[in-house]
Structure formats: C-alpha cells, structure tokens
N, C-alpha and C. Protein backbone atom coordinates (compact mmCIF):
# COMPACT_ATOMS: atom_id res chain seq x y z
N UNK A 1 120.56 -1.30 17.03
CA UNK A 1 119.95 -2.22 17.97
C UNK A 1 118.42 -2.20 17.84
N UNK A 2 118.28 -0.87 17.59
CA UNK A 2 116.32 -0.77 17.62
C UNK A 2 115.96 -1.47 16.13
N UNK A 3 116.89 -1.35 14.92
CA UNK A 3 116.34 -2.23 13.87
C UNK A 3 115.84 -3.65 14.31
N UNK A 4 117.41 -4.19 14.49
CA UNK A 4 117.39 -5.46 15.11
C UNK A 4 116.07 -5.93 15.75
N UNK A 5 116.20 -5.12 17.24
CA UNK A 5 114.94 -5.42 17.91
C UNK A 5 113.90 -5.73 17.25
N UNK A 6 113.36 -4.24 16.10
CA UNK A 6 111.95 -4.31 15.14
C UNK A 6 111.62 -5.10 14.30
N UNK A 7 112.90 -5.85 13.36
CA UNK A 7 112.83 -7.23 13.05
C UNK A 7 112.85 -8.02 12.89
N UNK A 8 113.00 -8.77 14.73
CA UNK A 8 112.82 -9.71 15.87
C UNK A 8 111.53 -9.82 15.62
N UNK A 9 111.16 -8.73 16.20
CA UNK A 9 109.25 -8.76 16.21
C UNK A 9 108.50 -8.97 15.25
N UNK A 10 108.75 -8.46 14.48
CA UNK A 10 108.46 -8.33 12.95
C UNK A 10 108.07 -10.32 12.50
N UNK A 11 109.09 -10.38 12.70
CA UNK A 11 109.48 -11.86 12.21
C UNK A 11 108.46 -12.58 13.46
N UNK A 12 108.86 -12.56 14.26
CA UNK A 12 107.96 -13.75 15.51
C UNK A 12 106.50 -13.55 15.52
N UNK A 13 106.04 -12.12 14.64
CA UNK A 13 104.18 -12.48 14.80
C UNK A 13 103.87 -13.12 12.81
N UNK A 14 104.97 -12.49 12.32
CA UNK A 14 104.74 -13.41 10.68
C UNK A 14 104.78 -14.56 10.65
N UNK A 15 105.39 -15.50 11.69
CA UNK A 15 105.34 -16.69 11.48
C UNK A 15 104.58 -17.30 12.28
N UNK A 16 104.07 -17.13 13.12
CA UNK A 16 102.30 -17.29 13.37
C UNK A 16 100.96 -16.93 13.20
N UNK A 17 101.03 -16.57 12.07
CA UNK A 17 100.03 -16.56 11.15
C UNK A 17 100.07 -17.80 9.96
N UNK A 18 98.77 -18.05 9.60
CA UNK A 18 98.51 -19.34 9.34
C UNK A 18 96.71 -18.26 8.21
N UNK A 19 97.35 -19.12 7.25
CA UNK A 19 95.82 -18.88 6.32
C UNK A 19 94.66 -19.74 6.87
N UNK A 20 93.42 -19.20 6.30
CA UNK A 20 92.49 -20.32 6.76
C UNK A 20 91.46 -20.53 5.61
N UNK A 21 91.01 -21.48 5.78
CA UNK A 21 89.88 -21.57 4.58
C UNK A 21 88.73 -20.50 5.30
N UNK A 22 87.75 -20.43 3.58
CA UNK A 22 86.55 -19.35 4.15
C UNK A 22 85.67 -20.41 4.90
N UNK A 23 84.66 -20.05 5.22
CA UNK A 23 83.72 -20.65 6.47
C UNK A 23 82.21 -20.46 5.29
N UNK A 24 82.28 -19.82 4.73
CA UNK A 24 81.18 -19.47 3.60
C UNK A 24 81.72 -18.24 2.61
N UNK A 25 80.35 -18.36 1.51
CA UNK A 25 81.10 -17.44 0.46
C UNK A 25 79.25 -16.85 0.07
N UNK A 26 79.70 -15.30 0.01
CA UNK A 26 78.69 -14.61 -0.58
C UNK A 26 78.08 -15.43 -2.20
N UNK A 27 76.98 -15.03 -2.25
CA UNK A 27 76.18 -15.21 -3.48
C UNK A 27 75.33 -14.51 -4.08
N UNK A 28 74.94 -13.76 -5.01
CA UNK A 28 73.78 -13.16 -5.33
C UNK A 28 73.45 -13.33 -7.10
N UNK A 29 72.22 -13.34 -7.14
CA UNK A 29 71.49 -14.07 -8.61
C UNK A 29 70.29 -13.08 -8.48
N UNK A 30 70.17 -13.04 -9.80
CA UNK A 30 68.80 -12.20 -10.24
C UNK A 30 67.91 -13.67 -10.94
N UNK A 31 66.46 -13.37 -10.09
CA UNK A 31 66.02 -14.57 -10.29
C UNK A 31 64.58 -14.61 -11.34
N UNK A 32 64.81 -15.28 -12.63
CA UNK A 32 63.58 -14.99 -13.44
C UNK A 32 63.18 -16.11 -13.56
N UNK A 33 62.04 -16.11 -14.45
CA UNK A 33 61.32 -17.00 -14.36
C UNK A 33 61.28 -17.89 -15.72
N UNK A 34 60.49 -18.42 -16.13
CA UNK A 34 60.59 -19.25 -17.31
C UNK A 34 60.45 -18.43 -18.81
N UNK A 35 59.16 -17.35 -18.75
CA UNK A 35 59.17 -16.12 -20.00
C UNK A 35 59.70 -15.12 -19.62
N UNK A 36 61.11 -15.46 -18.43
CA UNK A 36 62.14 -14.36 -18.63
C UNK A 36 61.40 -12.74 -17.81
N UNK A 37 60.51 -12.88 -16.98
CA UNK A 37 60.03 -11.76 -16.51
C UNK A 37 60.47 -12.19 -14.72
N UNK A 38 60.67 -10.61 -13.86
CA UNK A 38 61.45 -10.54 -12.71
C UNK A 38 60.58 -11.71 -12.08
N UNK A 39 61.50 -12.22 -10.85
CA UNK A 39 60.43 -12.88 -9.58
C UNK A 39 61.10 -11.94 -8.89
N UNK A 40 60.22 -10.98 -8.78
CA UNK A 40 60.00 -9.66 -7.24
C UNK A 40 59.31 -10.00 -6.33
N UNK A 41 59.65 -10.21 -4.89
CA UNK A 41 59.55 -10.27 -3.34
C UNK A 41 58.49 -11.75 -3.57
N UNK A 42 59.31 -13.17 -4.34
CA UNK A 42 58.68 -14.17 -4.31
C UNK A 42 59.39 -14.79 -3.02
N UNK A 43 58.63 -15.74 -2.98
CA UNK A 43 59.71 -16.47 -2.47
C UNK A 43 60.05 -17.86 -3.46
N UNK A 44 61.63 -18.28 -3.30
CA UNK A 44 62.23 -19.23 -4.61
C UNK A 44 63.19 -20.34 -3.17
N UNK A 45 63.14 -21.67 -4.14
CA UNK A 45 64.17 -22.48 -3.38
C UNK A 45 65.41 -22.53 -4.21
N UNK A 46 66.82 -22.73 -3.88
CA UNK A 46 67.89 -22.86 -4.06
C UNK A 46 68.55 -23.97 -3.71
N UNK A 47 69.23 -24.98 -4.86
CA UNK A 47 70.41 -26.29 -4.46
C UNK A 47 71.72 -25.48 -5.20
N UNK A 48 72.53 -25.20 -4.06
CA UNK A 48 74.00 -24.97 -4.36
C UNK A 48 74.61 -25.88 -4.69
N UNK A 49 75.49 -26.70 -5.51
CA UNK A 49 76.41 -27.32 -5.57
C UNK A 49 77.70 -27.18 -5.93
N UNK A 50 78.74 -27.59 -5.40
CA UNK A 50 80.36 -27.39 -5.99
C UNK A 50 80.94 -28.64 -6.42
N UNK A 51 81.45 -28.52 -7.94
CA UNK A 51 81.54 -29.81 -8.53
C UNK A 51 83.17 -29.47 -8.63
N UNK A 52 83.82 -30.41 -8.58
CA UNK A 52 85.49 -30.87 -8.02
C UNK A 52 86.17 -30.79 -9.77
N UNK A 53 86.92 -29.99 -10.10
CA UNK A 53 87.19 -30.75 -11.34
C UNK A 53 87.02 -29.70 -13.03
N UNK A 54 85.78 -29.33 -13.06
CA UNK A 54 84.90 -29.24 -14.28
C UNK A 54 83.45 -28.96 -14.02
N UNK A 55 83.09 -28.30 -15.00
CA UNK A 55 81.56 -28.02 -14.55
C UNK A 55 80.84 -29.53 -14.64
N UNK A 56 80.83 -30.41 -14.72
CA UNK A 56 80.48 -31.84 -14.76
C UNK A 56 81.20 -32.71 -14.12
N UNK A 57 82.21 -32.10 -12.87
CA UNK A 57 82.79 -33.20 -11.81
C UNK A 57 81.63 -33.69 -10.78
N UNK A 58 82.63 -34.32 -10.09
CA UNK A 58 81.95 -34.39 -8.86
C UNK A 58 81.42 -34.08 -8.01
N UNK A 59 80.20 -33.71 -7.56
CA UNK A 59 79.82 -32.94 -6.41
C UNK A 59 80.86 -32.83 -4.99
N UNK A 60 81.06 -31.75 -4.36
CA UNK A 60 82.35 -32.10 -3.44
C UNK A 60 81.10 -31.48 -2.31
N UNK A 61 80.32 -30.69 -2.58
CA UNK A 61 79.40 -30.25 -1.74
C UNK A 61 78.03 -29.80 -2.20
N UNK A 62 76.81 -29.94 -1.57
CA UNK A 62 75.52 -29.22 -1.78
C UNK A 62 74.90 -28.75 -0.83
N UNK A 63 74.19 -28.03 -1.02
CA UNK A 63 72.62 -27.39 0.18
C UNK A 63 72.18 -27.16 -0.51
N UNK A 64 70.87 -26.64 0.29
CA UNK A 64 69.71 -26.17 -0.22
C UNK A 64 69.10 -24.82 1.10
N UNK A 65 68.56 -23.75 0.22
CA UNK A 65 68.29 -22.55 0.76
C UNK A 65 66.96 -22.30 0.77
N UNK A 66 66.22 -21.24 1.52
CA UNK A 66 64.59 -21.05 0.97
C UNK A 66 64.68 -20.01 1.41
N UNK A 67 64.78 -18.92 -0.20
CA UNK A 67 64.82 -17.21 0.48
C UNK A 67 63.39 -17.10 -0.23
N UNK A 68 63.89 -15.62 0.30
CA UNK A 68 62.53 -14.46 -0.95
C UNK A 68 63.63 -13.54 -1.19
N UNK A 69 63.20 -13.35 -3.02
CA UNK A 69 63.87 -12.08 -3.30
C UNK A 69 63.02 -10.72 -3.46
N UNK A 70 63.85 -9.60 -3.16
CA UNK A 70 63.48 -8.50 -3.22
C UNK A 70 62.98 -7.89 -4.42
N UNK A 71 62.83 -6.54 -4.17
CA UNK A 71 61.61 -5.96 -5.40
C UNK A 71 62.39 -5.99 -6.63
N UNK A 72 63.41 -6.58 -6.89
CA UNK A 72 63.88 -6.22 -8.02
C UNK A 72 64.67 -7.61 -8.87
N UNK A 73 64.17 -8.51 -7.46
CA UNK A 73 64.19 -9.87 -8.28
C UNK A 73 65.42 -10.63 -7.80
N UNK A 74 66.03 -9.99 -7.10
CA UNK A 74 67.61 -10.23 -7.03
C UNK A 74 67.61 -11.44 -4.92
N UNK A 75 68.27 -12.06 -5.45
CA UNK A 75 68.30 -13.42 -3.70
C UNK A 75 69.64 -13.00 -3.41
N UNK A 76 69.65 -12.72 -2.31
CA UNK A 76 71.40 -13.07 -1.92
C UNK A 76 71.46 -14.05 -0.48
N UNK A 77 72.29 -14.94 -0.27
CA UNK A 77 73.10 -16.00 0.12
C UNK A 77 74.22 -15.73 0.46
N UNK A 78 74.59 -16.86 1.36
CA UNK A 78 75.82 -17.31 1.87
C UNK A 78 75.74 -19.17 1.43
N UNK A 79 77.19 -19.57 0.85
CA UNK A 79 77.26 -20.30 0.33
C UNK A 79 78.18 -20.98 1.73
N UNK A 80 77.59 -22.23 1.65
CA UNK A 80 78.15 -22.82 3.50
C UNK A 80 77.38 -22.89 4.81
N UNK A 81 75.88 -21.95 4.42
CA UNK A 81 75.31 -21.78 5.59
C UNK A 81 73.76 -22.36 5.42
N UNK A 82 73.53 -23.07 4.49
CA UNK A 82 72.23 -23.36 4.28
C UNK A 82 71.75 -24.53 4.75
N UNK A 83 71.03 -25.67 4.55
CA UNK A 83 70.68 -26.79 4.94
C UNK A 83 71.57 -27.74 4.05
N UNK A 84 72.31 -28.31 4.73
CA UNK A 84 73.43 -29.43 3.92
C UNK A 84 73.15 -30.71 3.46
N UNK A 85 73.11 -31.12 2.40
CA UNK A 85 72.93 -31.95 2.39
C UNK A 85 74.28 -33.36 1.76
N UNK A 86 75.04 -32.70 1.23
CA UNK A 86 76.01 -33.62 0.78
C UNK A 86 77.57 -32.79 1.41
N UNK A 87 78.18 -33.61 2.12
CA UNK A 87 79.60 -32.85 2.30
C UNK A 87 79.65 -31.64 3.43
N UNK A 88 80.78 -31.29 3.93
CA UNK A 88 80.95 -30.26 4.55
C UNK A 88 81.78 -28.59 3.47
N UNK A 89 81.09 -27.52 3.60
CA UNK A 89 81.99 -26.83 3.05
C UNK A 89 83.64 -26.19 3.98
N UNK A 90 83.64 -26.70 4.93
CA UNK A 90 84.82 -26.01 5.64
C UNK A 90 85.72 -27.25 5.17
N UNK A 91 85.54 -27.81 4.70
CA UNK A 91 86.77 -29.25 4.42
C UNK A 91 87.09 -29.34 3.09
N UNK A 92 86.58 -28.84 2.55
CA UNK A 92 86.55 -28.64 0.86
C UNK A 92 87.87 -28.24 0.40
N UNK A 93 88.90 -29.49 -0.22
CA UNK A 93 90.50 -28.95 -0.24
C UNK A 93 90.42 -28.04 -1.50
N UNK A 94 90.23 -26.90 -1.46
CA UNK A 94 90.23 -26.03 -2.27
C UNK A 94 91.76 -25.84 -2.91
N UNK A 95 92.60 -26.22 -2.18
CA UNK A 95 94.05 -25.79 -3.04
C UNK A 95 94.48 -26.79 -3.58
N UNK A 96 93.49 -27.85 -3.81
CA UNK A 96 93.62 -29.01 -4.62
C UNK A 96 93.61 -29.36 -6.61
N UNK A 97 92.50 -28.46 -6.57
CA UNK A 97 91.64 -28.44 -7.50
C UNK A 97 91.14 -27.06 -8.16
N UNK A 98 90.33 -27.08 -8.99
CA UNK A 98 89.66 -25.85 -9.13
C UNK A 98 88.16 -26.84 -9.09
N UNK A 99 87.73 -25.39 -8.48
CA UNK A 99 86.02 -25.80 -8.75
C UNK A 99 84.98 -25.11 -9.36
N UNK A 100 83.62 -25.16 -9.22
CA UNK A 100 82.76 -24.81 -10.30
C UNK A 100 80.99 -24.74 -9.43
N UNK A 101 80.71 -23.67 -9.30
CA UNK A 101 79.40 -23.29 -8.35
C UNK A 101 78.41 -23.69 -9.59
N UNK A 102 77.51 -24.33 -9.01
CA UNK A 102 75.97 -24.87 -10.11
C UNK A 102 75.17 -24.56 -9.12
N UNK A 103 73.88 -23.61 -10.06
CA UNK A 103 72.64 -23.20 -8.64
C UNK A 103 71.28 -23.97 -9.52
N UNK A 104 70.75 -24.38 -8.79
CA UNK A 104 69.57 -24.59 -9.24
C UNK A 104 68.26 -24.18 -8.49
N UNK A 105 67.29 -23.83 -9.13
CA UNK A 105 66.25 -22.97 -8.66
C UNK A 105 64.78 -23.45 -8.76
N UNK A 106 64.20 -23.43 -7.87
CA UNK A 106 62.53 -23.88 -7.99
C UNK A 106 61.99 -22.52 -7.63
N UNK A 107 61.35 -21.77 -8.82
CA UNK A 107 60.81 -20.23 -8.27
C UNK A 107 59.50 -20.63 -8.03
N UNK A 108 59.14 -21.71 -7.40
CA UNK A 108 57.60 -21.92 -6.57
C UNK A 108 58.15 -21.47 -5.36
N UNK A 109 59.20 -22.13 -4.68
CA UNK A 109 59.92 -22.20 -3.83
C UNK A 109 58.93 -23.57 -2.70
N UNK A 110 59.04 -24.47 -3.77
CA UNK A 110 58.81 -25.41 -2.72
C UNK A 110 59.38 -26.40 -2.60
N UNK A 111 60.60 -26.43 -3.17
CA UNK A 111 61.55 -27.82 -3.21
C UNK A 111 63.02 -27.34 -2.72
C-alpha cells in the first residue's frame, strides 16, 4: 500500500512540471584589439545577435551592451538583458531550429 501510495505522489508532482525557456544566457569573450594586444579595464561596446538557421540566417534577436573589461581583458554578459533592439529573447522558438551567437565589438566603446 505504501508503494502504491509513493507512486501516486511520485507521479502527480512529475506531471506538473513543465520546462521553460532560459530568460538569458551567460557570455564571456576576451577582448583584443586590432594588433592583437589585451583591452584591460577599457571600456568596449557589444551587438549580440542570434541568427535563425546558419551563421548567415536571420537575425531572430539583437542588443547591444556597454561594459568594461577587467585587468585581463576578459567582458562577461548576460545574453537577454542588454538594450534590445530587434526581437524579444524569451520568445525565441529555440526547439525549432538551431541557432548561431554573432558578437560584434567597438573597443572605443562608443557605439
């Protein structure tokens, strides 16, 4: 009877559970410069984009970030949380497709 009972229960909280998409996704890049030497505690701008498809699909989402990296050159991010400019990332049918992260970088950090 106590099996029984245990998987009754067992069963009635497994089937209310429900996956969810992420809300954002970590990032981190070591950020150099054009003759390849560190940018330590600069500050750099960042356009995230996720292209639908192929590294040459469609944009399905972008932002744009404005960190500073640390002494060793290195930015870290959250991908989802920056200034948006194309798309939402919480809607992004990810079990659709595969996709493909493109960063682009202004190490003035003014764009």
């Amino acid at each position: 009877m106590k099996y029984i009972f245990n998987l009754l229960v067992f069963l009635a909280f497994t089937v209310t559970l429900y996956a969810q998409t992420p809300e954002k996704m970590s990032y981190q890049a070591i950020i150099r410069s054009a003759d390849n030497t560190l940018l330590a505690n600069a500050n750099v701008s960042l356009k995230i984009l996720i292209r639908q498809g192929s590294t040459t699909g469609s944009v399905v989402f972008e932002e744009t970030h404005s960190e500073r990296t640390n002494g060793n050159g290195l930015v870290s991010l959250e991908i989802g949380t920056g200034n948006s400019v194309q798309g939402n990332f919480s809607t992004i049918p990810w079990e659709q497709s595969s996709y493909f992260v493109e960063n682009q970088v202004d190490v003035t950090g003014s764009s």
